[in-house]
C-alpha atoms as a PDB file:
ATOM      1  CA  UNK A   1       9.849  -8.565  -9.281  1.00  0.00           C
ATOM      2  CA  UNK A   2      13.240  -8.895  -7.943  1.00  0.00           C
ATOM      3  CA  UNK A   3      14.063  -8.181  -4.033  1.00  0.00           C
ATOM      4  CA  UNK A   4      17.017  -6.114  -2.810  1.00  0.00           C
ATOM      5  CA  UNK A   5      18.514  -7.843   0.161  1.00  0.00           C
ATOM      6  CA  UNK A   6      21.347  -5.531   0.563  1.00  0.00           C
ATOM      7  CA  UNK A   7      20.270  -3.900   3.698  1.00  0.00           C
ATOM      8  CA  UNK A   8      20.338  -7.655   5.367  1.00  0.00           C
ATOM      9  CA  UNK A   9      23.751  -8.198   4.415  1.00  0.00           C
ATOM     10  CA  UNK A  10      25.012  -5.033   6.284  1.00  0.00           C
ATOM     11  CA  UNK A  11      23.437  -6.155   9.626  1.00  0.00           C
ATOM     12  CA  UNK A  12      23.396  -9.961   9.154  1.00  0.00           C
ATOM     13  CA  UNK A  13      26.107 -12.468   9.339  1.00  0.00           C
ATOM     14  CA  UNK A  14      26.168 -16.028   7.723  1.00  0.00           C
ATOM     15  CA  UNK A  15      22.445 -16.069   6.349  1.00  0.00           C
ATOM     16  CA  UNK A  16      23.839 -15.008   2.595  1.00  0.00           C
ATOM     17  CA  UNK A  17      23.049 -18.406   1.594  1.00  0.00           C
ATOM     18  CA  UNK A  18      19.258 -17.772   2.883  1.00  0.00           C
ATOM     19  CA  UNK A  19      19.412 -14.812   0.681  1.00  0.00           C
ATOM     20  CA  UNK A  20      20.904 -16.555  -2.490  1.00  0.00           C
ATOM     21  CA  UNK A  21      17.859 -19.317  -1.929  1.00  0.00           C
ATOM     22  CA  UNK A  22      15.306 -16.126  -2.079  1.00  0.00           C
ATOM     23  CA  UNK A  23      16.801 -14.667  -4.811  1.00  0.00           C
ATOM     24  CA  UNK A  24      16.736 -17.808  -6.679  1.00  0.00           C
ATOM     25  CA  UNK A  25      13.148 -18.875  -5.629  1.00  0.00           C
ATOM     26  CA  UNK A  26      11.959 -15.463  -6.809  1.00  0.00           C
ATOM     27  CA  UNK A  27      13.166 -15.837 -10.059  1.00  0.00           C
ATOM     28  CA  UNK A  28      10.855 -17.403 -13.194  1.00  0.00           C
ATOM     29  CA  UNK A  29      11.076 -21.048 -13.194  1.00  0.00           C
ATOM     30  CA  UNK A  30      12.061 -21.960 -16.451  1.00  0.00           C
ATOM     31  CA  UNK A  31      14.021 -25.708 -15.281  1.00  0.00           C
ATOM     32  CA  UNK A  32      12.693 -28.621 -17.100  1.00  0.00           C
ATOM     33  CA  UNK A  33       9.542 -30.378 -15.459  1.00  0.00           C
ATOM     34  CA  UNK A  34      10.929 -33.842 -16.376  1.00  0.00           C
ATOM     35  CA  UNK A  35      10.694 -36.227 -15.097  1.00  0.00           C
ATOM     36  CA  UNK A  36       7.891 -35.376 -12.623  1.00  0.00           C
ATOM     37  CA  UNK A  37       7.937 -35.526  -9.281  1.00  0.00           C
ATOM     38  CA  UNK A  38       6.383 -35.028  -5.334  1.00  0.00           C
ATOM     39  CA  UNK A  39       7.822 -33.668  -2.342  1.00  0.00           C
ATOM     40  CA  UNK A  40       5.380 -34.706   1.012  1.00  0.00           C
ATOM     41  CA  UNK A  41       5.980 -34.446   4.403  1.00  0.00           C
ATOM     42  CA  UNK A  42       5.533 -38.015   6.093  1.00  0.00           C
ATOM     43  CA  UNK A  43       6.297 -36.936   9.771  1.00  0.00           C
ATOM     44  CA  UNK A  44       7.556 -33.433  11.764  1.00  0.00           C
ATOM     45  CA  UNK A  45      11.260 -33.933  10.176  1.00  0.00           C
ATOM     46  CA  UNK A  46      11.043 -36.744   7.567  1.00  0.00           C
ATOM     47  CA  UNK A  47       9.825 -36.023   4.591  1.00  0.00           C
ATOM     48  CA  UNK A  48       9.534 -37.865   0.899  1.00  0.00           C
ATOM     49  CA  UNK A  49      10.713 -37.363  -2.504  1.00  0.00           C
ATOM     50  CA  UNK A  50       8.863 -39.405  -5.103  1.00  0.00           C
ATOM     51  CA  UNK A  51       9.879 -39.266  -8.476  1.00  0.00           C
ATOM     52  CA  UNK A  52       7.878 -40.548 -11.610  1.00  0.00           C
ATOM     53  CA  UNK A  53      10.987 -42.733 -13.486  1.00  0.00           C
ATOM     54  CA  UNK A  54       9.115 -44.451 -16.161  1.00  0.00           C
ATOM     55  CA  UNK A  55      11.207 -46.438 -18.200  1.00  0.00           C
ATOM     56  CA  UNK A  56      14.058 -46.278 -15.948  1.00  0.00           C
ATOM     57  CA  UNK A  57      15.689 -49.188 -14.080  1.00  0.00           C
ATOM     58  CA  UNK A  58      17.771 -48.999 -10.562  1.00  0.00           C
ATOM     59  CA  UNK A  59      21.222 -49.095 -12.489  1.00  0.00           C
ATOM     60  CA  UNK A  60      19.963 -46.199 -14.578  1.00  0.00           C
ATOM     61  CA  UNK A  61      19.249 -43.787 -11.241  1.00  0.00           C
ATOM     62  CA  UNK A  62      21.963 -42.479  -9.139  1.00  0.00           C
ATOM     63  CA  UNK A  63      21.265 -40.227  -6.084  1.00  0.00           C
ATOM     64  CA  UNK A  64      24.387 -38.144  -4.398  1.00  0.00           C
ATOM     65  CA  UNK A  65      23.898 -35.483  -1.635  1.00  0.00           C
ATOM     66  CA  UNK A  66      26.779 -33.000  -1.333  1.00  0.00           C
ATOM     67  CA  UNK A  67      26.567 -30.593   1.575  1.00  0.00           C
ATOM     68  CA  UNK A  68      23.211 -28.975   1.189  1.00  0.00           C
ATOM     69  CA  UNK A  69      22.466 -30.412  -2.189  1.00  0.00           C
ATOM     70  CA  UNK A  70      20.840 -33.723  -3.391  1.00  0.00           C
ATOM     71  CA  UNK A  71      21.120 -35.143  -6.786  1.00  0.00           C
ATOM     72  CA  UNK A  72      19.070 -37.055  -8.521  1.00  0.00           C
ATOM     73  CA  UNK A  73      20.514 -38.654 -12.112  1.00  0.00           C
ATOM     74  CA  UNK A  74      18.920 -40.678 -14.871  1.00  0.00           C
ATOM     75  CA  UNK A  75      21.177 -42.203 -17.582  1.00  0.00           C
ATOM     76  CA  UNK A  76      18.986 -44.306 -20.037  1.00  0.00           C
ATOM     77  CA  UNK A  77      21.813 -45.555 -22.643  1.00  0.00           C
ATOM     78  CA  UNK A  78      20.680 -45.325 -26.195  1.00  0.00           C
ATOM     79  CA  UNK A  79      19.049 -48.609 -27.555  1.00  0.00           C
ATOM     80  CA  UNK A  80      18.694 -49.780 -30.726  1.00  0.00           C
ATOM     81  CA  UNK A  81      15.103 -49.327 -32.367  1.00  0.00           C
ATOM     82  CA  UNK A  82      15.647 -52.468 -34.549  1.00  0.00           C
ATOM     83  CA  UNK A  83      12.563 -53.411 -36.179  1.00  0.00           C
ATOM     84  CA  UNK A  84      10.253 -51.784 -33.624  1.00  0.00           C
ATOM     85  CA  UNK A  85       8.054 -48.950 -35.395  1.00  0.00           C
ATOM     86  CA  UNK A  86       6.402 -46.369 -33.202  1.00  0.00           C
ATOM     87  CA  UNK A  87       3.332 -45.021 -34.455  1.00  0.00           C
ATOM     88  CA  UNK A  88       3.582 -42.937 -31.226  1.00  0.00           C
ATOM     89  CA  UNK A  89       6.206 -42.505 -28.860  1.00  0.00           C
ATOM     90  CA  UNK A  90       4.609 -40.905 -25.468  1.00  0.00           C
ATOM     91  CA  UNK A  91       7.192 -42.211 -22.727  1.00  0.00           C
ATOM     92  CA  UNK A  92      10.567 -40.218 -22.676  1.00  0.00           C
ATOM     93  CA  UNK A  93      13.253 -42.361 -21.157  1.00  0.00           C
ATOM     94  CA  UNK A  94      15.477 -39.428 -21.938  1.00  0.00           C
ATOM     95  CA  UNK A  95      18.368 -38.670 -19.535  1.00  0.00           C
ATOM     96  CA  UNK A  96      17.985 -36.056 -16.527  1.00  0.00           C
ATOM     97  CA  UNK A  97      19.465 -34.215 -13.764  1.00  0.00           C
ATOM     98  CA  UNK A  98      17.080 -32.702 -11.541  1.00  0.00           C
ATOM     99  CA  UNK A  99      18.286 -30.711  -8.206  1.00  0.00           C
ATOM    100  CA  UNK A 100      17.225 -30.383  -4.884  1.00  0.00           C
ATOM    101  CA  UNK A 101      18.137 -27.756  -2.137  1.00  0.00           C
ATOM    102  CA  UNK A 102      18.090 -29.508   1.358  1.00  0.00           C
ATOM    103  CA  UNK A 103      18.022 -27.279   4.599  1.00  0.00           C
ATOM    104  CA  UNK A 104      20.669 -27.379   7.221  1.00  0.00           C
ATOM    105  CA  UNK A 105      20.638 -31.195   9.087  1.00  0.00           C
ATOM    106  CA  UNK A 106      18.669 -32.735   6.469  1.00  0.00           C
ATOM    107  CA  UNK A 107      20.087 -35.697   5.334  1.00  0.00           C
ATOM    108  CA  UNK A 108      18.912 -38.737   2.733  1.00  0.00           C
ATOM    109  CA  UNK A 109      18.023 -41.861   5.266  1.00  0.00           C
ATOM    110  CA  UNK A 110      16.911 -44.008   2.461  1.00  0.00           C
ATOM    111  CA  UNK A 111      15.576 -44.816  -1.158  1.00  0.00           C
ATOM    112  CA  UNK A 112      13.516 -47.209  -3.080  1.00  0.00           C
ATOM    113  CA  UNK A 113      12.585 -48.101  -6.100  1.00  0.00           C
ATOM    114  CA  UNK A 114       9.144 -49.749  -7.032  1.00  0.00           C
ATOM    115  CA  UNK A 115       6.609 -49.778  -9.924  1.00  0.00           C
ATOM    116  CA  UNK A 116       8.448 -46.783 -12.135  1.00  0.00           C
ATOM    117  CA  UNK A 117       8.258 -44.500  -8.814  1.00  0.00           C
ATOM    118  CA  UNK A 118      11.986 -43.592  -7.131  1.00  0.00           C
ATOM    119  CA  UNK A 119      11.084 -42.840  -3.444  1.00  0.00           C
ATOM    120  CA  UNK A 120      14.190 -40.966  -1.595  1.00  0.00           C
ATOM    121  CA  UNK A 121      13.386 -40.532   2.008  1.00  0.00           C
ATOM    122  CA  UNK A 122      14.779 -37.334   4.027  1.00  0.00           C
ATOM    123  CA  UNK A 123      14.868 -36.552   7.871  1.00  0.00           C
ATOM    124  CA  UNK A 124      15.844 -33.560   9.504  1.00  0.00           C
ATOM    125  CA  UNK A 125      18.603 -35.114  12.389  1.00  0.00           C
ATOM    126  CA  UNK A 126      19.182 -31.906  14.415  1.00  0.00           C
ATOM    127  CA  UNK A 127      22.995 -32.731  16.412  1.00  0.00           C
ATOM    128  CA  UNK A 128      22.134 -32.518  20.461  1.00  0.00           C
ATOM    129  CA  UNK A 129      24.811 -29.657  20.708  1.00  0.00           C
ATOM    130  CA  UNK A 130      22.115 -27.396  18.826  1.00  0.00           C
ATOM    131  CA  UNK A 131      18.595 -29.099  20.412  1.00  0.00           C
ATOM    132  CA  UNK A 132      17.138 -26.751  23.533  1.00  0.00           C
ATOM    133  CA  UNK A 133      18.152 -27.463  26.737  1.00  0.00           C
ATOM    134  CA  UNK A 134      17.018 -26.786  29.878  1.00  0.00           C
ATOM    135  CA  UNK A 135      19.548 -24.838  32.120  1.00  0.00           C
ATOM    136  CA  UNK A 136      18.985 -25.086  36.038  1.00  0.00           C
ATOM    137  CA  UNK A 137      18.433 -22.159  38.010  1.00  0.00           C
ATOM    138  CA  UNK A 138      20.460 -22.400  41.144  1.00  0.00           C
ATOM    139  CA  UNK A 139      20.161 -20.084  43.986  1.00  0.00           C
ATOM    140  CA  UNK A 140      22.568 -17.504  44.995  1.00  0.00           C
ATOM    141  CA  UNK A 141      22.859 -19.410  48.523  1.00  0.00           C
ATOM    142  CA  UNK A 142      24.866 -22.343  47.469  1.00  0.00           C
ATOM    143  CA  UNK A 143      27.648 -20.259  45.549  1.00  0.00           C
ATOM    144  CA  UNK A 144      28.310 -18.878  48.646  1.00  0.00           C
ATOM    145  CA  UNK A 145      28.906 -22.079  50.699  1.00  0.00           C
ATOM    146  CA  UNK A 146      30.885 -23.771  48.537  1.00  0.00           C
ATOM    147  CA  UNK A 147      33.102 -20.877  48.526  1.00  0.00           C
ATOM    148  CA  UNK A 148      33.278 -20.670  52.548  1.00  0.00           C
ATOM    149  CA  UNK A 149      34.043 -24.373  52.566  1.00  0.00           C
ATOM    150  CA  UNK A 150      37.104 -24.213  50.090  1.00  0.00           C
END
């Protein structure tokens, strides 16, 4: 079932990017599901990528976040078999891209890689300018004496 959100844009005014992530989300799924992987939320704005990388080492990974977009590569160069004979070959240390959309102030604050797992950590760093803040309520009173004393 696909959504019309035509109507929105004639009233609304920079959420088409909201719109292109609905449209997107509401479509099948048909991206690869390798390598597999975790998303948890560790705190009220951090939150955790983990990211099954068997096979992989850290000069094989590379992470990049562009604007709203993180990245997450694997490049396993091609080895020689040499004498090795598998009678079964079950872990796939094939290369991978594998996208991520991140919402607006979320940035990568670290990663880590231990035992196989690739750990990126996120946090949502909202700038002060945009935070709520409190505006004072003064009364009508001293508007009026400071402009009888100038």
């Amino acid at each position: 079932m696909r959504t019309d959100y035509s109507p929105f844009y004639r009233s609304t005014i920079g959420f088409d990017r909201l719109f292109n992530l609905l449209d997107t989300a509401t479509k099948v799924d048909s991206s690869p599901t390798y390598p597999p992987y975790d998303i948890e939320a560790t705190g009220e704005n951090q939150y955790r990528i983990t990211m099954a990388v068997a096979g992989f080492g850290e000069k094989d990974l590379e992470i990049e976040s562009h604007e709203n977009t993180l990245t997450i590569k694997g490049n396993k160069a091609e080895t020689e078999e040499g004498d090795r004979r598998f009678l079964y070959k079950g872990i796939a240390a094939r290369s991978f891209e594998r996208r991520f959309q991140l919402a607006d102030h979320v940035v990568v604050s670290g990663a880590r890689f231990e035992n196989g797992l690739l750990h990126v950590e996120l946090k949502r760093e909202v700038p002060e300018a945009l935070k709520p803040r409190k505006i004072e309520i003064s009364n009508g009173k001293d508007k009026v004496l400071e402009s009888a004393a100038a």
